[in-house]
Protein backbone atom coordinates (compact mmCIF):
# COMPACT_ATOMS: atom_id res chain seq x y z
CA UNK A 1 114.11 77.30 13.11
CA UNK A 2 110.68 76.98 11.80
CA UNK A 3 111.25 77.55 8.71
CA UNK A 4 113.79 74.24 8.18
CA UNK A 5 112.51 71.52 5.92
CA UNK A 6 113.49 69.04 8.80
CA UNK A 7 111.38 71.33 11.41
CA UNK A 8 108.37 71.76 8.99
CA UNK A 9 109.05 67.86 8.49
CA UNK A 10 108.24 66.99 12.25
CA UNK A 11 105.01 68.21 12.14
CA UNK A 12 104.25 64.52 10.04
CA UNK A 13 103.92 61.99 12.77
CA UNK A 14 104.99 59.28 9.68
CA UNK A 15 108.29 61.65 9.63
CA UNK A 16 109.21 61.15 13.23
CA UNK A 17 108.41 57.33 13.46
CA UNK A 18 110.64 57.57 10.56
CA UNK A 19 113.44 59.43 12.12
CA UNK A 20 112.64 57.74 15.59
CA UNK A 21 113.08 54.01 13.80
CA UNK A 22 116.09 55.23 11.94
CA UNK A 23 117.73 56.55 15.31
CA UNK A 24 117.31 53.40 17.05
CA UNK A 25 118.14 50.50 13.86
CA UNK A 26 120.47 51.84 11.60
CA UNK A 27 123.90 52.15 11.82
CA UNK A 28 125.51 54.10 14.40
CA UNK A 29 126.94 56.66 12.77
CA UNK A 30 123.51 56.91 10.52
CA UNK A 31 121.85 57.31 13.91
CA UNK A 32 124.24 60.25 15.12
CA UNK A 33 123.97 61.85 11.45
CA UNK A 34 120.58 62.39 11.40
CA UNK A 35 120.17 63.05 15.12
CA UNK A 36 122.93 65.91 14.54
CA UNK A 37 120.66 67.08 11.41
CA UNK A 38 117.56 67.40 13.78
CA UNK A 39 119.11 69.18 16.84
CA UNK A 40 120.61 72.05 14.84
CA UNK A 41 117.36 72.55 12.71
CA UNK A 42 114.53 71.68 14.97
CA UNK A 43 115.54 71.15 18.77
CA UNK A 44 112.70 73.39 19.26
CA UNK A 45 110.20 71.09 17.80
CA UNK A 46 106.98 70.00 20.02
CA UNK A 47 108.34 66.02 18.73
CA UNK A 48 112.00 67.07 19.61
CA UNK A 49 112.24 65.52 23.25
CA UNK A 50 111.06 61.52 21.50
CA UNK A 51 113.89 62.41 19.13
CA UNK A 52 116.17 62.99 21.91
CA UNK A 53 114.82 59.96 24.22
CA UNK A 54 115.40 57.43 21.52
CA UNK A 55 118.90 58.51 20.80
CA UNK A 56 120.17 58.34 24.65
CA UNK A 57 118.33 55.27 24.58
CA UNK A 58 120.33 53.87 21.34
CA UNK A 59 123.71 55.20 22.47
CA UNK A 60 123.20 53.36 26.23
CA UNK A 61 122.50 50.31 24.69
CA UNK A 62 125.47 50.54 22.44
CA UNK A 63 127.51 51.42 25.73
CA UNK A 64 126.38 48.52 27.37
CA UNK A 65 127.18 46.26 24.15
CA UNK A 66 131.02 47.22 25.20
């Protein structure tokens, strides 16, 4: 997978607090689009696991909204 754009993306810091701030304020389904996007091309990724914390921590607090 190192050879994805989004993988060779991550290694940008600006790129992840990008993804990271798009995860947790966009829309919902912008949120699960992108965090789709990054688990099939870069779950291996060193940045991965923020990725992954910020979108259980987005879809509890739209659980909890309910």
């Amino acid at each position: 997978m190192k050879d994805s754009h989004i993988y060779q993306r991550m290694d940008n810091p600006k790129v992840v607090k990008g993804y990271l701030n798009t995860i947790l304020h966009q829309e919902l389904y912008i949120a699960k689009a992108l965090f789709a996007n990054i688990t099939l091309e870069a779950n291996d990724h060193v940045r991965y696991p923020a990725i992954v914390d910020a979108y259980t921590n987005r879809i509890n607090r739209e659980e909890n909204k309910e």
